[in-house]
N, C-alpha and C. Protein backbone atom coordinates (compact mmCIF):
# COMPACT_ATOMS: atom_id res chain seq x y z
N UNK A 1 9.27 -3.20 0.98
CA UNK A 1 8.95 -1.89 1.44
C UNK A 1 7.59 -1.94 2.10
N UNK A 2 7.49 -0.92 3.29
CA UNK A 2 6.26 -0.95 3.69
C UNK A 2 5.43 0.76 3.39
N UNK A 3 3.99 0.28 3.29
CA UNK A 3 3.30 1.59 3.06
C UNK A 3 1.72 1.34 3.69
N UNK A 4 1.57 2.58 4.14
CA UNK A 4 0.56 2.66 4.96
C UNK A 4 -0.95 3.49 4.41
N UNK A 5 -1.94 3.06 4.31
CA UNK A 5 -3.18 3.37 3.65
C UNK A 5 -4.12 4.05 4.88
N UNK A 6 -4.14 5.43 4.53
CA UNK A 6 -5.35 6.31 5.65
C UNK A 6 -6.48 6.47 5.15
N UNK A 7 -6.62 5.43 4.57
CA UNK A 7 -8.17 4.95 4.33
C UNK A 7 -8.82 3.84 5.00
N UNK A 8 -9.63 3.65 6.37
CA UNK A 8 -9.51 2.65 7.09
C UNK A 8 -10.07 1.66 6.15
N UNK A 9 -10.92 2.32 5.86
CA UNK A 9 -12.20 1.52 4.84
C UNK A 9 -11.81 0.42 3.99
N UNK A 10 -10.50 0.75 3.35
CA UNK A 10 -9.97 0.19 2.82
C UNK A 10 -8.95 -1.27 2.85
N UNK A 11 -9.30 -2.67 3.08
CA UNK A 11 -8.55 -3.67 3.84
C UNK A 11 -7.71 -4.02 3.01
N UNK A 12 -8.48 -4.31 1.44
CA UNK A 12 -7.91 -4.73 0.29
C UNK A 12 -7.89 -4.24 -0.78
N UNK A 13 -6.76 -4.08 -1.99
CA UNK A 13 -6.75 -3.06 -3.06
C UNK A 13 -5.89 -4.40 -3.81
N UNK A 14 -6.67 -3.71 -5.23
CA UNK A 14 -5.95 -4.51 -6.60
C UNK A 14 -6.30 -4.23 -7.56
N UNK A 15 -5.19 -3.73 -8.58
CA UNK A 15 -5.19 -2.55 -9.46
C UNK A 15 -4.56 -3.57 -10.53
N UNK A 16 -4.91 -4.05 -11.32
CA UNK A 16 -4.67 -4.74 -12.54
C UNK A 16 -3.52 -3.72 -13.57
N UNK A 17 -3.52 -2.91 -13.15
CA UNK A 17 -2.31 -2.07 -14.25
C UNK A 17 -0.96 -2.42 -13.82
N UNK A 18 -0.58 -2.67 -12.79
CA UNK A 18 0.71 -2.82 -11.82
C UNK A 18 0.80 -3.89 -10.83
N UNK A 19 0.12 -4.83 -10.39
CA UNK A 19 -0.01 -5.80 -9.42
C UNK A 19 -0.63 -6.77 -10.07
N UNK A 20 0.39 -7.89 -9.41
CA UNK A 20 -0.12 -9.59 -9.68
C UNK A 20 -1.22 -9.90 -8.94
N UNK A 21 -0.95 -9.79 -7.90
CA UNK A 21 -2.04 -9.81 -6.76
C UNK A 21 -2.18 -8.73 -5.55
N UNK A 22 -3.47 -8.84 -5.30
CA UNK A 22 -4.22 -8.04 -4.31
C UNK A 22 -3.25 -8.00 -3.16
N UNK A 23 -2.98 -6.39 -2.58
CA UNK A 23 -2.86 -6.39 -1.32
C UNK A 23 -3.57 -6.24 -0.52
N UNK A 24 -3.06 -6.70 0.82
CA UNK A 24 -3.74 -6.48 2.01
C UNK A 24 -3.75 -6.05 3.26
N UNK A 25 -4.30 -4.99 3.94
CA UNK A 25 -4.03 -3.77 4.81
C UNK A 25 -3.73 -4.20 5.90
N UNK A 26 -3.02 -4.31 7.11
CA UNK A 26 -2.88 -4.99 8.58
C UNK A 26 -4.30 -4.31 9.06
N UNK A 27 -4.57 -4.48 10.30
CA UNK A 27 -5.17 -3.66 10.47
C UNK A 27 -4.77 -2.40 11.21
N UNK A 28 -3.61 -2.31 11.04
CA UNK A 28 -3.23 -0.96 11.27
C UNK A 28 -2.82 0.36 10.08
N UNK A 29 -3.45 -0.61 8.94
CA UNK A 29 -3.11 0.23 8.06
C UNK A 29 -2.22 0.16 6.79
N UNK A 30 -0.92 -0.79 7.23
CA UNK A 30 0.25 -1.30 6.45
C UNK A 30 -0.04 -2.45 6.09
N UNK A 31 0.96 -2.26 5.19
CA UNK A 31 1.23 -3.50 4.60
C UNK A 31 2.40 -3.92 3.91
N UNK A 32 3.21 -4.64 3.15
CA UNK A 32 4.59 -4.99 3.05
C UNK A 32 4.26 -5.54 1.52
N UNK A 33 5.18 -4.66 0.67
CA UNK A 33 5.11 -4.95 -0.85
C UNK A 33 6.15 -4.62 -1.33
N UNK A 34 6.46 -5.39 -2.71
CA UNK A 34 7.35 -5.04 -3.28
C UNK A 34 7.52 -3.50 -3.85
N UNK A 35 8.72 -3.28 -3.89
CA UNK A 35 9.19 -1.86 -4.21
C UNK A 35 8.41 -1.65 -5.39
N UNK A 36 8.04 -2.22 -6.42
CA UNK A 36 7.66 -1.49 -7.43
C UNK A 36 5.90 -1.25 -7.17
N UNK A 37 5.50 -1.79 -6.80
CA UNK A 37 3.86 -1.64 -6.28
C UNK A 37 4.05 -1.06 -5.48
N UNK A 38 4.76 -0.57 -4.49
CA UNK A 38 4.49 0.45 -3.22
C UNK A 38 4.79 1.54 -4.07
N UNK A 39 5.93 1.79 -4.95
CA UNK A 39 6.20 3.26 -5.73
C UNK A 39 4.73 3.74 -6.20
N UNK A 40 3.84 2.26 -7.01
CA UNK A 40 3.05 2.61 -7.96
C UNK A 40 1.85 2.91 -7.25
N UNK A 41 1.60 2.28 -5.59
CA UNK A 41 0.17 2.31 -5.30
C UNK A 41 0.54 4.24 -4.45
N UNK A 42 1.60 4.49 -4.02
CA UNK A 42 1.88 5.72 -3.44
C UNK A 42 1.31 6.52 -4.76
N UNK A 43 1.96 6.13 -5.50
CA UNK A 43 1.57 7.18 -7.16
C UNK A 43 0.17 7.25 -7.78
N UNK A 44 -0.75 6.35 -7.67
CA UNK A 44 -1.76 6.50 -7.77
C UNK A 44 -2.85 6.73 -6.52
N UNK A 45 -2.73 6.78 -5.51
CA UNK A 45 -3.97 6.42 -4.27
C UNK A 45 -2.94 7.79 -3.42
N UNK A 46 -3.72 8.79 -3.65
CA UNK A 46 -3.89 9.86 -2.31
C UNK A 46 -3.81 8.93 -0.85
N UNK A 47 -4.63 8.00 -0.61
CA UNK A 47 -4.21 7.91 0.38
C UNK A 47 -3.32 6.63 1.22
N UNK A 48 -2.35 6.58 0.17
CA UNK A 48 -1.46 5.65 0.84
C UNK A 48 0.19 6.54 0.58
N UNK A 49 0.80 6.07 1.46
CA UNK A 49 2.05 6.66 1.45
C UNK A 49 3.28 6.04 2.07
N UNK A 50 4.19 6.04 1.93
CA UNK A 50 5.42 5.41 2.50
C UNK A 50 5.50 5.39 4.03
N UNK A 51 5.68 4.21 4.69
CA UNK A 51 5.43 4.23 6.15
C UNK A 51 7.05 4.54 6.60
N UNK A 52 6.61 5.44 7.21
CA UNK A 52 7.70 5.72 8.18
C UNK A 52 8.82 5.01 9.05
N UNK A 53 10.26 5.00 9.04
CA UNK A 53 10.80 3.78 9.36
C UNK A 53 11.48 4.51 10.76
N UNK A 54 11.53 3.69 11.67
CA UNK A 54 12.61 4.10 12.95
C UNK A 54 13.75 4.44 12.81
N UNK A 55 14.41 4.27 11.73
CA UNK A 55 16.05 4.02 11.65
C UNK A 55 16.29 5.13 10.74
């Protein structure tokens, strides 16, 4: 799954409650994680959210 962080500031995040390892932001913002860390980082962080898909 992909999810997108509107926090530019932000490149890299790692939250020891739910993640093995650190993600890391494209620089557009996204990034590509497993389903259960994208549920969990959407659920905790205002500003990340499910990226929008074409299809």
């Amino acid at each position: 799954m992909y999810v997108t962080n509107t926090n530019t500031a932000t490149q890299r995040l790692f939250n020891s409650g739910f993640m093995d390892e650190p993600v890391e932001f494209a620089d557009t913002g996204t990034a590509q994680v497993p389903q259960e860390v994208g549920e969990a980082l959407v659920d905790h962080y205002d500003t990340i959210k499910l990226k929008e898909t074409d299809t």
